[in-house]
Protein backbone atom coordinates (compact mmCIF):
# COMPACT_ATOMS: atom_id res chain seq x y z
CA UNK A 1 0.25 1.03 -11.63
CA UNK A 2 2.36 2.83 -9.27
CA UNK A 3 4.86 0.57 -8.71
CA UNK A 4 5.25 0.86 -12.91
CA UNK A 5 5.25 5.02 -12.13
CA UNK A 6 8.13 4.50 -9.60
CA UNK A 7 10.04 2.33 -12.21
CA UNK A 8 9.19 4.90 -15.10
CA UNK A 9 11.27 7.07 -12.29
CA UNK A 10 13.94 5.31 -12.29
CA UNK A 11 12.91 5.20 -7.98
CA UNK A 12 15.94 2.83 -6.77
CA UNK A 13 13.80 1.13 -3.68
CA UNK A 14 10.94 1.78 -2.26
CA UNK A 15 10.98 0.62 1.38
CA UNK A 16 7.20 -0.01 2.86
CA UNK A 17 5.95 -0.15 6.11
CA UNK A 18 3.72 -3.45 5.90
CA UNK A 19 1.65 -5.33 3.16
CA UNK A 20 -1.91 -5.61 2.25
CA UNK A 21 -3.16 -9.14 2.55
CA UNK A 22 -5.83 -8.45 0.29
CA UNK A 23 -4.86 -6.16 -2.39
CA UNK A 24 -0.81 -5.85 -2.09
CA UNK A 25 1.28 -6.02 -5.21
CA UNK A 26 4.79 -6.31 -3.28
CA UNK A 27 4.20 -9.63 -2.53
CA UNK A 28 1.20 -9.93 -1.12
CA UNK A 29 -1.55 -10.81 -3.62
CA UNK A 30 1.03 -10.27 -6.67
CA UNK A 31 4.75 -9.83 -6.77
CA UNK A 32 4.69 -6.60 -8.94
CA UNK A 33 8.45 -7.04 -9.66
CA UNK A 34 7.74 -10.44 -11.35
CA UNK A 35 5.64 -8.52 -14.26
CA UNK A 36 8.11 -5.74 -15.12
CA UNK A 37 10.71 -5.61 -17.34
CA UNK A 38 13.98 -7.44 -16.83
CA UNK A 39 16.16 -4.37 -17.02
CA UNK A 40 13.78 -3.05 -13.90
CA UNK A 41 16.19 -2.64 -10.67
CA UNK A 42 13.67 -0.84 -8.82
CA UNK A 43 14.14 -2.84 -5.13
CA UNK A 44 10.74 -3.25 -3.13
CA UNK A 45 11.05 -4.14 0.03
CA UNK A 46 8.19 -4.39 2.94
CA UNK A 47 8.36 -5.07 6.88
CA UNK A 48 9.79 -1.74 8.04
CA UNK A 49 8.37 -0.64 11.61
CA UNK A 50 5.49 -2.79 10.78
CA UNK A 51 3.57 -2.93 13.94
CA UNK A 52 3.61 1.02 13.86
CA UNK A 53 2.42 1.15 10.26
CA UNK A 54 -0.34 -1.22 11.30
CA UNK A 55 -1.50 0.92 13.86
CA UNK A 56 -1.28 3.66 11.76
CA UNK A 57 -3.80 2.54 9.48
CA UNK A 58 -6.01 1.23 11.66
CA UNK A 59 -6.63 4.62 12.94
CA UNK A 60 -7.22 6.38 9.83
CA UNK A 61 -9.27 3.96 9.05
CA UNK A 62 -11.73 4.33 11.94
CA UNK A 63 -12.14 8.06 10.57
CA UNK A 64 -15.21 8.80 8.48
CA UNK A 65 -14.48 10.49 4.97
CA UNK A 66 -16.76 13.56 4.95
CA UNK A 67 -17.04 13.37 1.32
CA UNK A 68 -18.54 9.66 0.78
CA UNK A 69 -21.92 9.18 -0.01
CA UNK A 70 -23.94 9.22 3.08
CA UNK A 71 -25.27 5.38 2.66
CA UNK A 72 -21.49 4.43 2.39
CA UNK A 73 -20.62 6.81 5.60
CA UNK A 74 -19.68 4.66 8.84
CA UNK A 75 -22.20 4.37 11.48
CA UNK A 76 -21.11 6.55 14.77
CA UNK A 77 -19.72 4.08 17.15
CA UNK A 78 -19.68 3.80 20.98
């Protein structure tokens, strides 16, 4: 869906910082670009400062989210 936003957009490239093994659509679980239209020339391409991005993410997601349900809340950790 947002790749199809960017190319609605006309967005030239969108340049990512690493892909999501489980869920990606650059590639990962589904090449996004294969599914749009052939006059698309929206670029997608993945693997920039990976190892940062990685890190990134794993930190925000070792944050709680104060607004999830409290049975879906993580437990405090040592």
């Amino acid at each position: 869906m947002c790749a199809g936003a960017l190319v609605d957009l006309k967005v030239a490239a969108v340049f990512f910082g690493c892909n999501n093994d489980r869920f990606g659509g650059c590639g990962s679980v589904l090449k996004v670009q294969d599914l749009l239209h052939e006059s698309c020339k929206t670029l997608f391409k993945g693997g920039f400062r990976q190892l940062e991005a990685v890190d990134i993410l794993k930190e925000f997601y070792k944050g709680e989210n104060p607004n999830a349900p409290v049975e879906k809340r993580k437990l405090a950790r040592d």
